[in-house]
PDB file of N, CA and C in Angstrom:
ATOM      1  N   UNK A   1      -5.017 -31.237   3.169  1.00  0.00           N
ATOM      2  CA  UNK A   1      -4.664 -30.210   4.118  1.00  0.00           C
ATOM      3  C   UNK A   1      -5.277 -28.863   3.722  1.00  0.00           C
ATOM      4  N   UNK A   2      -5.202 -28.323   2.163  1.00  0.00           N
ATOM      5  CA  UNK A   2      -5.766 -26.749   1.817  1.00  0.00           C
ATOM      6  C   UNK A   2      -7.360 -27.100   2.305  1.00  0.00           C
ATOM      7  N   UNK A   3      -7.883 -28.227   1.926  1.00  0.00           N
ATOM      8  CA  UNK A   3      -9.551 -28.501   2.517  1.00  0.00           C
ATOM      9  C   UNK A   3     -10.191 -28.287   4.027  1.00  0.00           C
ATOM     10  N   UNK A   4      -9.094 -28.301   4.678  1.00  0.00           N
ATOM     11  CA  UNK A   4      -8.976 -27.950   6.253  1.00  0.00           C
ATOM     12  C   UNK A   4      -8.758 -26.255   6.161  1.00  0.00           C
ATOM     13  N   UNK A   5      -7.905 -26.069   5.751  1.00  0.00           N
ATOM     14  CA  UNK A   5      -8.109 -24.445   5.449  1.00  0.00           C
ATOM     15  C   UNK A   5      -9.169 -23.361   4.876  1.00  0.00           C
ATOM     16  N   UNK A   6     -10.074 -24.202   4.295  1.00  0.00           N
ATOM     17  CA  UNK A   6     -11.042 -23.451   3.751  1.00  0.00           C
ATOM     18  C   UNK A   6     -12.331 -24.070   4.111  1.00  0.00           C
ATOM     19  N   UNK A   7     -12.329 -24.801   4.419  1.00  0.00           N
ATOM     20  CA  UNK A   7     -13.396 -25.129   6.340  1.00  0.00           C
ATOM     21  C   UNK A   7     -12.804 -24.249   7.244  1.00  0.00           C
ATOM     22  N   UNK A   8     -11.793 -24.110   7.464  1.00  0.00           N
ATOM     23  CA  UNK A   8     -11.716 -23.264   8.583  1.00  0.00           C
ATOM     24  C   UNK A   8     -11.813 -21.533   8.036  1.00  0.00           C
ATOM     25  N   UNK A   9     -11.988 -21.432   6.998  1.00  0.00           N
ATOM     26  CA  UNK A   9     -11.858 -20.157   6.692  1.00  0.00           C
ATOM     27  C   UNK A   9     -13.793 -19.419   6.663  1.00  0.00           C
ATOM     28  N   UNK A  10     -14.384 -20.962   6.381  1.00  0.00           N
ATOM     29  CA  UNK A  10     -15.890 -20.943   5.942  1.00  0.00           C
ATOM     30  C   UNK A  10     -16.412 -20.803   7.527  1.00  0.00           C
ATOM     31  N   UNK A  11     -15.678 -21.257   8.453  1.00  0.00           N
ATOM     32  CA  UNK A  11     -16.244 -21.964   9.843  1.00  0.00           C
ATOM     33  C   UNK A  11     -15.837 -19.949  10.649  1.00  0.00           C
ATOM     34  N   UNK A  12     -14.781 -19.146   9.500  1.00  0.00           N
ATOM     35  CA  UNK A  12     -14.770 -17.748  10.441  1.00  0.00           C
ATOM     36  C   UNK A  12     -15.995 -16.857  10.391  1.00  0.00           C
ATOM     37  N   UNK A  13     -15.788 -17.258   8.980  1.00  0.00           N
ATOM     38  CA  UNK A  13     -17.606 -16.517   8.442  1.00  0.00           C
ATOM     39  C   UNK A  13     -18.664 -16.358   9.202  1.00  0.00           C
ATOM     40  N   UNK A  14     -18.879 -18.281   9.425  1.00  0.00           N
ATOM     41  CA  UNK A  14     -20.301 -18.324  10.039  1.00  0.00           C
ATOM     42  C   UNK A  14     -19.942 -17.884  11.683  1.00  0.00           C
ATOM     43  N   UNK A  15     -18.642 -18.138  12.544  1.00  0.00           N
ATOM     44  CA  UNK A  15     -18.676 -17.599  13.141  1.00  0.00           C
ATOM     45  C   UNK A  15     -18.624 -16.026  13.575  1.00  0.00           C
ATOM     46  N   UNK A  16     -18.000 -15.623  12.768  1.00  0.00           N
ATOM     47  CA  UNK A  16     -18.368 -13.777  12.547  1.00  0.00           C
ATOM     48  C   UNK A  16     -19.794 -13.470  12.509  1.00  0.00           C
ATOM     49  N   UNK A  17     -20.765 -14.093  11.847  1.00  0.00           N
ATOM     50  CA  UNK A  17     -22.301 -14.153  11.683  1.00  0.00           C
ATOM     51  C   UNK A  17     -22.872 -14.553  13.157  1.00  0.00           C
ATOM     52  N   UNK A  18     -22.510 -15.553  13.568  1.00  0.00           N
ATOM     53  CA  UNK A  18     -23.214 -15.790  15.165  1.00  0.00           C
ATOM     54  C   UNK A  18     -22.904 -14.891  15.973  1.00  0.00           C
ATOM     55  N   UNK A  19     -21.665 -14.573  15.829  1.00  0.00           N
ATOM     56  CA  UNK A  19     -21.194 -13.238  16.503  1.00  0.00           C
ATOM     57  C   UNK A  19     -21.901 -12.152  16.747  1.00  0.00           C
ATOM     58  N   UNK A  20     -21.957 -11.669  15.461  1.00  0.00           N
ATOM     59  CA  UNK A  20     -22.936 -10.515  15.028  1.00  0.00           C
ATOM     60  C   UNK A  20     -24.053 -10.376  15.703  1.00  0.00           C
ATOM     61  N   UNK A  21     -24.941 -11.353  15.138  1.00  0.00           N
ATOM     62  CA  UNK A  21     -25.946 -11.404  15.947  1.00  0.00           C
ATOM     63  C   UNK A  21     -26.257 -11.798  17.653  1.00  0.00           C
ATOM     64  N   UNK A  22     -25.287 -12.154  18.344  1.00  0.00           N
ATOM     65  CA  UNK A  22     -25.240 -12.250  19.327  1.00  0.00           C
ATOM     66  C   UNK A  22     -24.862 -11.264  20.596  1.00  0.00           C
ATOM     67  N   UNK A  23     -23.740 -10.712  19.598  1.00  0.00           N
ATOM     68  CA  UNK A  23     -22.761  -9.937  20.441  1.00  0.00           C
ATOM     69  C   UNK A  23     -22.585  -8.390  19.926  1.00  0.00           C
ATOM     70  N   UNK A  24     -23.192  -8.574  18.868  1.00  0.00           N
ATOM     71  CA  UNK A  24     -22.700  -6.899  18.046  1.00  0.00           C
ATOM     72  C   UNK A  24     -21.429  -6.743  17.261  1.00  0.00           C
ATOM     73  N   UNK A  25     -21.495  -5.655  16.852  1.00  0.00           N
ATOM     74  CA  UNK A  25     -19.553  -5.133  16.232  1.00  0.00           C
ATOM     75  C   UNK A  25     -18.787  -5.616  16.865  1.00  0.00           C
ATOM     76  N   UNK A  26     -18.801  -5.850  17.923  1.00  0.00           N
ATOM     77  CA  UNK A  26     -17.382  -5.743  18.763  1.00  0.00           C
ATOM     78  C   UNK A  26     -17.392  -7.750  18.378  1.00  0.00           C
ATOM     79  N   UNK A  27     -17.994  -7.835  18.989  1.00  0.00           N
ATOM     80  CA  UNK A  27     -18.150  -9.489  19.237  1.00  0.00           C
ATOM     81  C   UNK A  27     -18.076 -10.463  17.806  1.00  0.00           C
ATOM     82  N   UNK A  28     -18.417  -9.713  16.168  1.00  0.00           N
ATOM     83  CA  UNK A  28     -18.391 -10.294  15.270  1.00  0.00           C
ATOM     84  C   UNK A  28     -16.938  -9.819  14.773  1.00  0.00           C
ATOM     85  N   UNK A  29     -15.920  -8.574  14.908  1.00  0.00           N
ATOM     86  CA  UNK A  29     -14.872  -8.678  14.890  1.00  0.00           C
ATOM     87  C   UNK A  29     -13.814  -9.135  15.925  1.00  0.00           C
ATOM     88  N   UNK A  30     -14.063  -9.592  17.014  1.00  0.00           N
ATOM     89  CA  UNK A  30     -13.347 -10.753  17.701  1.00  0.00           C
ATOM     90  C   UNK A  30     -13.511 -11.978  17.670  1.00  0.00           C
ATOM     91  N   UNK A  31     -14.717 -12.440  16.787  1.00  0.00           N
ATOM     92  CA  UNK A  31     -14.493 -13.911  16.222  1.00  0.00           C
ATOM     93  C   UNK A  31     -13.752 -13.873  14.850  1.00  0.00           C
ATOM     94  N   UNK A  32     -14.146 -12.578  14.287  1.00  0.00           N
ATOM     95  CA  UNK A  32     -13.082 -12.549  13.122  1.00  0.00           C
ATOM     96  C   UNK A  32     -11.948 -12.466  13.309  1.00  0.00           C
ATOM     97  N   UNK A  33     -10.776 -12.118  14.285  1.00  0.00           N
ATOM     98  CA  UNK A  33      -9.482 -12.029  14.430  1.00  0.00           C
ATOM     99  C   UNK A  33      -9.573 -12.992  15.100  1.00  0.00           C
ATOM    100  N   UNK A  34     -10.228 -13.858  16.135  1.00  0.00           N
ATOM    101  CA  UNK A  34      -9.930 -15.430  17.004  1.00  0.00           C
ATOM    102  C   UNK A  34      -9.957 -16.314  15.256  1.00  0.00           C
ATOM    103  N   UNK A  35     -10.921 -16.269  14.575  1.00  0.00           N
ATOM    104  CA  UNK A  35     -10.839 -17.209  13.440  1.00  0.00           C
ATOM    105  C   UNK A  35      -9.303 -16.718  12.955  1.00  0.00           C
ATOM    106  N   UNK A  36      -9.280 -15.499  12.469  1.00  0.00           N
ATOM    107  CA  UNK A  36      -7.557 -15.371  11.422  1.00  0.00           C
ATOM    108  C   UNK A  36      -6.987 -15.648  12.873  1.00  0.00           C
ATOM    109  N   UNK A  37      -6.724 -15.532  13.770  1.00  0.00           N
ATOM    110  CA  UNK A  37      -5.407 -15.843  14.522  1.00  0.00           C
ATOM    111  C   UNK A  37      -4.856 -17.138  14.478  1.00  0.00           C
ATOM    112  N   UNK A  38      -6.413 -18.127  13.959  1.00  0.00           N
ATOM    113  CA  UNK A  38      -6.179 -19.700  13.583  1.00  0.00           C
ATOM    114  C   UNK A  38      -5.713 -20.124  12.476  1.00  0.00           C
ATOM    115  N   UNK A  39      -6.279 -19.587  11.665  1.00  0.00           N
ATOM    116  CA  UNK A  39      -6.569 -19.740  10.381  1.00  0.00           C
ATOM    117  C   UNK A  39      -5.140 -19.644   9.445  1.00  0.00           C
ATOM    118  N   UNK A  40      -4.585 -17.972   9.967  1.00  0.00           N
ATOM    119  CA  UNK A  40      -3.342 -17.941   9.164  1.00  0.00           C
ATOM    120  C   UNK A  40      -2.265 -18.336   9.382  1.00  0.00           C
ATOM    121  N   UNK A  41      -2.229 -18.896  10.770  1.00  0.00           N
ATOM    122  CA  UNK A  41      -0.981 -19.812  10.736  1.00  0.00           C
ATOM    123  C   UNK A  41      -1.120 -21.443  10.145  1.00  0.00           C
ATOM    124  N   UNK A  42      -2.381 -22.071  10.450  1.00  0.00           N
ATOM    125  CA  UNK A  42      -2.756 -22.938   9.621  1.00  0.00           C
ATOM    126  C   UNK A  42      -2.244 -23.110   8.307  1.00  0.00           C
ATOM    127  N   UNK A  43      -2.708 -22.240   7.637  1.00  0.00           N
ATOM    128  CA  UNK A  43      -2.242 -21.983   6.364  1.00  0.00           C
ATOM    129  C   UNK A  43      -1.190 -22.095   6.225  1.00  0.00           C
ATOM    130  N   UNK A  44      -0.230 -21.479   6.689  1.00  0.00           N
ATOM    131  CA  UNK A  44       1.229 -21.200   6.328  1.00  0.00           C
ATOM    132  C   UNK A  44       1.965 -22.529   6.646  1.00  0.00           C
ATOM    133  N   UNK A  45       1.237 -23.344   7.388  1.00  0.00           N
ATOM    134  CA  UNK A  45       1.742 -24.566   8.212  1.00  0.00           C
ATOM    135  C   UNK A  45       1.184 -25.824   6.999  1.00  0.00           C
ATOM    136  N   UNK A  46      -0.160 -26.002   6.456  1.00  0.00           N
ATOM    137  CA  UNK A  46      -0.404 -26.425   5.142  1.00  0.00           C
ATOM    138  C   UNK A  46       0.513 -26.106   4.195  1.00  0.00           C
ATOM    139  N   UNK A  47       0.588 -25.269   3.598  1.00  0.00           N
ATOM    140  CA  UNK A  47       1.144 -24.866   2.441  1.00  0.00           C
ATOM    141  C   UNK A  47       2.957 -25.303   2.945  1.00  0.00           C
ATOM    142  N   UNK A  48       3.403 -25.058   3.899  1.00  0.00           N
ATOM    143  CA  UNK A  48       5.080 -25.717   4.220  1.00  0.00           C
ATOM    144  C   UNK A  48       5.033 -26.850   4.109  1.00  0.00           C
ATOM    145  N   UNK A  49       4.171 -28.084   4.328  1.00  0.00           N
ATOM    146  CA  UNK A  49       3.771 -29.416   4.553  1.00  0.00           C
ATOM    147  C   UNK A  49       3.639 -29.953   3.224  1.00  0.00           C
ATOM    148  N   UNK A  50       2.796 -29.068   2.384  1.00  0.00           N
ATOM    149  CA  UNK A  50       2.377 -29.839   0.865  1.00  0.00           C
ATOM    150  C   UNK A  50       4.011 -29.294   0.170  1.00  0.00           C
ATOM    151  N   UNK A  51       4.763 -28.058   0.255  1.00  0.00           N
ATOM    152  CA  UNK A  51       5.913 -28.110  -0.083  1.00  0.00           C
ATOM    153  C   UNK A  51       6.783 -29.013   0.306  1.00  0.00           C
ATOM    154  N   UNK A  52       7.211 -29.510   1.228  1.00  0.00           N
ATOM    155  CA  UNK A  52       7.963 -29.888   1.691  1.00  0.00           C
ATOM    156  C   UNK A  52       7.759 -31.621   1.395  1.00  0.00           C
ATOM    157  N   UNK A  53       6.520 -32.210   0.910  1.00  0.00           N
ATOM    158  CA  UNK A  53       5.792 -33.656   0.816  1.00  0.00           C
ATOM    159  C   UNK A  53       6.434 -33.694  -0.665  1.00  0.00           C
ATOM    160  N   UNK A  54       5.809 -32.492  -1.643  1.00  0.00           N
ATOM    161  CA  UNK A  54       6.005 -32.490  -2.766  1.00  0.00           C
ATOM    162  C   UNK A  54       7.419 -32.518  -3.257  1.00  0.00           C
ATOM    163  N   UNK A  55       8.362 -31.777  -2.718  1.00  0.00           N
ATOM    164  CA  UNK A  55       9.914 -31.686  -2.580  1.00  0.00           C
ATOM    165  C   UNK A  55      10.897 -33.263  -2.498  1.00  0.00           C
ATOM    166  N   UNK A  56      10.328 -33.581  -1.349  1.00  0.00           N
ATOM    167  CA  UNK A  56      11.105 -34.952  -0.791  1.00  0.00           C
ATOM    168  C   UNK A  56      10.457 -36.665  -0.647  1.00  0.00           C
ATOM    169  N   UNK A  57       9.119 -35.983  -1.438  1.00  0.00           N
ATOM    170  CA  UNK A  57       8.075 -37.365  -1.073  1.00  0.00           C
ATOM    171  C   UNK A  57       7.495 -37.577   0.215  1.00  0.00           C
ATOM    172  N   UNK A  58       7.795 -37.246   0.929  1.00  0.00           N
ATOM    173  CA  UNK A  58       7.515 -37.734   2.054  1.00  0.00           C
ATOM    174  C   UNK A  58       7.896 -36.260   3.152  1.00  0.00           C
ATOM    175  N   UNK A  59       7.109 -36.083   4.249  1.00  0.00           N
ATOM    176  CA  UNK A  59       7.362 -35.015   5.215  1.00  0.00           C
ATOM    177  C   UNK A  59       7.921 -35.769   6.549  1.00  0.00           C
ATOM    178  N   UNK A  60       9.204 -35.174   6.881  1.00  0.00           N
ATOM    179  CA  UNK A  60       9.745 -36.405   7.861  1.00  0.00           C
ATOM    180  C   UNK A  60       9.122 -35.726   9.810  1.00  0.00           C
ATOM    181  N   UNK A  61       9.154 -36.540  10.288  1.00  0.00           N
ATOM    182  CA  UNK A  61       7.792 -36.347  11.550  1.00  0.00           C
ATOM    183  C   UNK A  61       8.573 -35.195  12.239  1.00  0.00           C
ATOM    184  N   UNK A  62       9.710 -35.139  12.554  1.00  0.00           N
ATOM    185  CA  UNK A  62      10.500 -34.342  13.736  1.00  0.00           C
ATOM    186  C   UNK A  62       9.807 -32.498  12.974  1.00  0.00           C
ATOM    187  N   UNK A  63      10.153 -32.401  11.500  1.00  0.00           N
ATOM    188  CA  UNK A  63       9.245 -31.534  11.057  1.00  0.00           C
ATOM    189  C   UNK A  63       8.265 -30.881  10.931  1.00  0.00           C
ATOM    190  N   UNK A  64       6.912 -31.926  11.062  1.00  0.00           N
ATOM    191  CA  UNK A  64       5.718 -31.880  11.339  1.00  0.00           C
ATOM    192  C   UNK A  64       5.684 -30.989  12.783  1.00  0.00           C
ATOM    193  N   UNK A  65       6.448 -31.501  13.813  1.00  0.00           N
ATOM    194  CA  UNK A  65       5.992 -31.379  15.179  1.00  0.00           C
ATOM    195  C   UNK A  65       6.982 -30.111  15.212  1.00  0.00           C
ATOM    196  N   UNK A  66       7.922 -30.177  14.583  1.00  0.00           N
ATOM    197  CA  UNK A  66       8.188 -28.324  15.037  1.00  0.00           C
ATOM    198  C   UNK A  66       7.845 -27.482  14.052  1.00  0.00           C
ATOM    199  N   UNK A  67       7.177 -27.976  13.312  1.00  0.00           N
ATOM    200  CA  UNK A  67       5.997 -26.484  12.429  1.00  0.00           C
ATOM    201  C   UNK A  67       4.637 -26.368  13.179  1.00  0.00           C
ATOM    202  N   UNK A  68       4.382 -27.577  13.800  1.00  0.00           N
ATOM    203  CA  UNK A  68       2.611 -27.949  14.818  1.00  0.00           C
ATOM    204  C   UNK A  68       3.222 -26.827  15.895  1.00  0.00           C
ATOM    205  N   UNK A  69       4.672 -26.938  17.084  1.00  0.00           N
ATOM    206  CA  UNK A  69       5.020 -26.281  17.335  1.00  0.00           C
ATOM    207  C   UNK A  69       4.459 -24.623  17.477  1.00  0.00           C
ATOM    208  N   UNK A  70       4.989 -24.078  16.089  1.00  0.00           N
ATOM    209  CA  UNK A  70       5.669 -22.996  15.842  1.00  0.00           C
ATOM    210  C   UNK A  70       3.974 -22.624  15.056  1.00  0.00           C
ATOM    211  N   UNK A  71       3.169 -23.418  15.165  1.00  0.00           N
ATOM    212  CA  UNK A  71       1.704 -22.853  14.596  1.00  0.00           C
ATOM    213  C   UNK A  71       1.174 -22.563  15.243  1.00  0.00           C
ATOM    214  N   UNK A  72       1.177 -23.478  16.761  1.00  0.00           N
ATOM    215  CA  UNK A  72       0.068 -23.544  18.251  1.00  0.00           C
ATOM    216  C   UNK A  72       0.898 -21.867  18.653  1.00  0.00           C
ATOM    217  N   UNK A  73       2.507 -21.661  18.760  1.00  0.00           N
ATOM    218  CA  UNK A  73       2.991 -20.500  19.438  1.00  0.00           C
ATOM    219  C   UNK A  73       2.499 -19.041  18.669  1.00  0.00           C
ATOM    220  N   UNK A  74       2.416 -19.341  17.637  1.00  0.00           N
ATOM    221  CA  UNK A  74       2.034 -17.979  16.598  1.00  0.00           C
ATOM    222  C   UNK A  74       0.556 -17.779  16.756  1.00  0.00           C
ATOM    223  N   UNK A  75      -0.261 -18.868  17.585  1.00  0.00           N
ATOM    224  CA  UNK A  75      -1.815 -18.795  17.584  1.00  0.00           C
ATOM    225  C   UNK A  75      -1.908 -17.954  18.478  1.00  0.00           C
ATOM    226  N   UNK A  76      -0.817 -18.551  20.013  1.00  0.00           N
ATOM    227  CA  UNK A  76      -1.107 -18.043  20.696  1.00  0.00           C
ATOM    228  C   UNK A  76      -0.926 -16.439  20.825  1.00  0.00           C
ATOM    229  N   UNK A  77       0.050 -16.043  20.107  1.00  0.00           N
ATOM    230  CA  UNK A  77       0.801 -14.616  20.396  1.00  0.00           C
ATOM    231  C   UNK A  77      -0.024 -13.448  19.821  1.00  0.00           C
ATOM    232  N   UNK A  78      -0.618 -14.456  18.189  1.00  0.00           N
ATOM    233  CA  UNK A  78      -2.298 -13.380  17.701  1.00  0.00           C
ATOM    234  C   UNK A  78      -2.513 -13.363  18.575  1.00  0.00           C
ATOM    235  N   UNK A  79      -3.494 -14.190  19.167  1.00  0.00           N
ATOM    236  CA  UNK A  79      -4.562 -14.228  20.164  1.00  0.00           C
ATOM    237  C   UNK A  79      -3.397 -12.771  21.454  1.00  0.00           C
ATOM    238  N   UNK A  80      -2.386 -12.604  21.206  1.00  0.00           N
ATOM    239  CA  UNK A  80      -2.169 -11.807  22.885  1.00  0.00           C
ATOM    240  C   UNK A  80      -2.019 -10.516  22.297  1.00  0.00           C
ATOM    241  N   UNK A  81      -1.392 -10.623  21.009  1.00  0.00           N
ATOM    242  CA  UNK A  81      -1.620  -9.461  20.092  1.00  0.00           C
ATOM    243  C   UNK A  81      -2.432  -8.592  20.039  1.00  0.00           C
ATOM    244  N   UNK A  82      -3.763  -9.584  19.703  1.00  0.00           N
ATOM    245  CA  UNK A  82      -5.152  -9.320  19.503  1.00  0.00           C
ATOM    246  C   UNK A  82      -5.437  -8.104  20.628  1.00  0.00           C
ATOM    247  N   UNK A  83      -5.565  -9.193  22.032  1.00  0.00           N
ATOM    248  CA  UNK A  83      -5.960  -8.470  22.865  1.00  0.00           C
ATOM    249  C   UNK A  83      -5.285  -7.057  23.698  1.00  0.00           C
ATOM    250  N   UNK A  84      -3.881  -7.127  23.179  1.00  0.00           N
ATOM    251  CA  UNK A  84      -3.394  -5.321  23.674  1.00  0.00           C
ATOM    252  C   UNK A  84      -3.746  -4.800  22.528  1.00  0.00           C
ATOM    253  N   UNK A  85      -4.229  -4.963  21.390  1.00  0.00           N
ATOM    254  CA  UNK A  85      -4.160  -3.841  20.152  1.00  0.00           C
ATOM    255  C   UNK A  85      -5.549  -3.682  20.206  1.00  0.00           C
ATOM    256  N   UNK A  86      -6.929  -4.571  20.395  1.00  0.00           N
ATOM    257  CA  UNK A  86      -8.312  -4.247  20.230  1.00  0.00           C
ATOM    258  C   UNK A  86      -8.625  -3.891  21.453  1.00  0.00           C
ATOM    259  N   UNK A  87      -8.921  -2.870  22.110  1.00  0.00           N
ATOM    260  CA  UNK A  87      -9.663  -2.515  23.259  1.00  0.00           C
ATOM    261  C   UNK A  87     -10.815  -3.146  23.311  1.00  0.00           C
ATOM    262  N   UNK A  88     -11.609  -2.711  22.593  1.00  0.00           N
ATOM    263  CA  UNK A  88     -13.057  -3.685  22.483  1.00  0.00           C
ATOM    264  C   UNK A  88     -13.260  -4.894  22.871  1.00  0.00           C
ATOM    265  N   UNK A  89     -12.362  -5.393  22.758  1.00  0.00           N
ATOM    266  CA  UNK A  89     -12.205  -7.776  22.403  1.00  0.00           C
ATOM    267  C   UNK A  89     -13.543  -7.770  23.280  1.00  0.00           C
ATOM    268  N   UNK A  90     -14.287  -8.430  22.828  1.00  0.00           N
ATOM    269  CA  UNK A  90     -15.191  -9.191  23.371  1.00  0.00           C
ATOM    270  C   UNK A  90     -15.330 -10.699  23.414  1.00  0.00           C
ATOM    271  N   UNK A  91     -15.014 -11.251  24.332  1.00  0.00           N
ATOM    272  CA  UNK A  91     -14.843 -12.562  25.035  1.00  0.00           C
ATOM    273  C   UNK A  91     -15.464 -13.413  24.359  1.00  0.00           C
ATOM    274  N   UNK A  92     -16.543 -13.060  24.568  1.00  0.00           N
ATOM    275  CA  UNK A  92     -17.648 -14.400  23.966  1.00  0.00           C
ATOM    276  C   UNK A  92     -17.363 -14.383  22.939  1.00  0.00           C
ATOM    277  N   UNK A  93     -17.422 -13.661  21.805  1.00  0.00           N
ATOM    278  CA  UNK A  93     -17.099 -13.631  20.226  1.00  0.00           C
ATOM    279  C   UNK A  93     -15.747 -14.296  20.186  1.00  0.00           C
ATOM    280  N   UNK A  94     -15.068 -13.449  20.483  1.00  0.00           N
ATOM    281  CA  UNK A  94     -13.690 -14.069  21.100  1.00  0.00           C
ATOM    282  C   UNK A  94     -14.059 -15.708  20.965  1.00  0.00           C
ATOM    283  N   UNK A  95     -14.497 -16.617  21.454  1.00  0.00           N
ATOM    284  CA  UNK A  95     -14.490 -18.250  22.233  1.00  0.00           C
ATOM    285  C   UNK A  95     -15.111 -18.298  20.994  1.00  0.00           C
ATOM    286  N   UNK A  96     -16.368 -17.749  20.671  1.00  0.00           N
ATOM    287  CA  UNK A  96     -16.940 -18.290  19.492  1.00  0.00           C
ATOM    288  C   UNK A  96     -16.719 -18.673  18.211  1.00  0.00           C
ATOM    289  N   UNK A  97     -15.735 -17.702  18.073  1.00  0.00           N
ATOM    290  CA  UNK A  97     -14.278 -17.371  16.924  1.00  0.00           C
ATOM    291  C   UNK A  97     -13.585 -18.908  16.880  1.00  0.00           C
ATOM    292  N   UNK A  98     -12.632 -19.123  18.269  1.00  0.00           N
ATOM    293  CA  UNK A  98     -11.665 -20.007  18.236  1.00  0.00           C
ATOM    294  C   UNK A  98     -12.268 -21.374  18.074  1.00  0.00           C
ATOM    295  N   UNK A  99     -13.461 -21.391  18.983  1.00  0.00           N
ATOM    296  CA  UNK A  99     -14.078 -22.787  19.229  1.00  0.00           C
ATOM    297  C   UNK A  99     -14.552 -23.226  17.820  1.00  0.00           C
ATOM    298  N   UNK A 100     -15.420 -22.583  16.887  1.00  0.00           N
ATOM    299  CA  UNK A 100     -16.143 -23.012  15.416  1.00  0.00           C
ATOM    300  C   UNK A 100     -14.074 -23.629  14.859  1.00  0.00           C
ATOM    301  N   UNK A 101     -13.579 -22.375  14.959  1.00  0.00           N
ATOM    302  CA  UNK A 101     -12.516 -22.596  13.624  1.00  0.00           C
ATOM    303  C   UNK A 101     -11.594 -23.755  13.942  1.00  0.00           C
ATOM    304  N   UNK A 102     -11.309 -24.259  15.423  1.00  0.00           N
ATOM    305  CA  UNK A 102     -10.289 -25.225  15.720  1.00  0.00           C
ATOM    306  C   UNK A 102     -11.433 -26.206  15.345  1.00  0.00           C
ATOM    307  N   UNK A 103     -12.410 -26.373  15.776  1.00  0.00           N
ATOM    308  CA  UNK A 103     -13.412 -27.854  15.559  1.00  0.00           C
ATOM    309  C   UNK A 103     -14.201 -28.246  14.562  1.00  0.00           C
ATOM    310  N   UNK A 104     -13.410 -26.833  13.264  1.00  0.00           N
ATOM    311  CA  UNK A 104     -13.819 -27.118  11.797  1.00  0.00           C
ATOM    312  C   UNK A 104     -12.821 -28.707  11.574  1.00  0.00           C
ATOM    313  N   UNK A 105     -12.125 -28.503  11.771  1.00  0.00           N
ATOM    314  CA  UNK A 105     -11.096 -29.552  11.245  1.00  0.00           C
ATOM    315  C   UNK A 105     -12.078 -31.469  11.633  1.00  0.00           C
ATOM    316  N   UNK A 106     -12.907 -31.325  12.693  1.00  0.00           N
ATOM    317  CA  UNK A 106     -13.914 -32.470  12.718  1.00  0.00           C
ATOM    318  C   UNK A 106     -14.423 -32.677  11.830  1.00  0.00           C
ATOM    319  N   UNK A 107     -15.224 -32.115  10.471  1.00  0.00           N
ATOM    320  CA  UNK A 107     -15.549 -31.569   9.557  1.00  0.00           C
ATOM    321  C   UNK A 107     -15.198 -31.834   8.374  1.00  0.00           C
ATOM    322  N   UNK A 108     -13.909 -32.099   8.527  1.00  0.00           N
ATOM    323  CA  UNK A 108     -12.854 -32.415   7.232  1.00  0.00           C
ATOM    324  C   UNK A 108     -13.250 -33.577   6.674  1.00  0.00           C
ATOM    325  N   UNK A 109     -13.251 -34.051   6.860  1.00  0.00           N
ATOM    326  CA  UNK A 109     -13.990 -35.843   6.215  1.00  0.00           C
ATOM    327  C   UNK A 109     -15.272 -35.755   5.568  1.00  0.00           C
ATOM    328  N   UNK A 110     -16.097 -34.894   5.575  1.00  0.00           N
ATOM    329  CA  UNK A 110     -17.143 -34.808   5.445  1.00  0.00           C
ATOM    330  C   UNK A 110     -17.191 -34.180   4.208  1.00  0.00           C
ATOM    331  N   UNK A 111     -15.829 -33.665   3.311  1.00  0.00           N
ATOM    332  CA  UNK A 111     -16.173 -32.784   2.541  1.00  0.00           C
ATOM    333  C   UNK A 111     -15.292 -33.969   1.260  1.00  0.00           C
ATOM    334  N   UNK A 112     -15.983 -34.032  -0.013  1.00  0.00           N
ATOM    335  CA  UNK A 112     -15.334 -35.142  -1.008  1.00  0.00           C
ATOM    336  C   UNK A 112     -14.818 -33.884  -1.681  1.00  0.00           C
ATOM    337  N   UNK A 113     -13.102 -34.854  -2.039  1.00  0.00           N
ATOM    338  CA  UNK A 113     -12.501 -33.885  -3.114  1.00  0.00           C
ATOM    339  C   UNK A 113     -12.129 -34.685  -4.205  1.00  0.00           C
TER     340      UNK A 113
END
């Protein structure tokens, strides 16, 4: 699960970089806040999961699905956050942001630990 997190943390980068060059300032810091709007609830949702595995052996499912829950709702509320607090948001950076960092997780297999 932390290996999914740091693909997705690698996947904000390069999207902040396509950004950049595509879109400018504005557009490489709205893939940077679309990546963290993913990213840090991810995290917090990993790290409860490996606690909670490590704790009891096992993570029981009804759990899983109301932390998946309570990760997708906190994505969404960055993401609304985002957009009343940055005037700037630029869209495309914006998509470019979310799209790399959710479809890092395809990715995951690919990396030996």
């Amino acid at each position: 699960m932390i290996k999914v997190v740091f693909l997705q943390l690698g996947a904000t980068l390069v999207a902040t970089a396509i950004a950049a060059v595509f879109f400018g300032v504005h557009g490489a810091a709205s893939a940077a806040i679309a990546g963290l709007a993913c990213l840090l609830p991810n995290a917090v949702f990993a790290f409860r999961l490996s606690l909670v595995a490590k704790r009891t052996g096992n993570a029981s499912v009804a759990g899983f699905f109301v932390g998946e829950f309570f990760k997708l709702a906190t994505i969404v509320g960055l993401l609304v956050l985002a957009r009343a607090l940055y005037a700037d948001l630029h869209w495309g950076g914006l998509f470019v942001g979310l799209i790399l960092v959710l479809k890092a997780n395809l990715f995951a297999f690919l990396v030996k630990t």
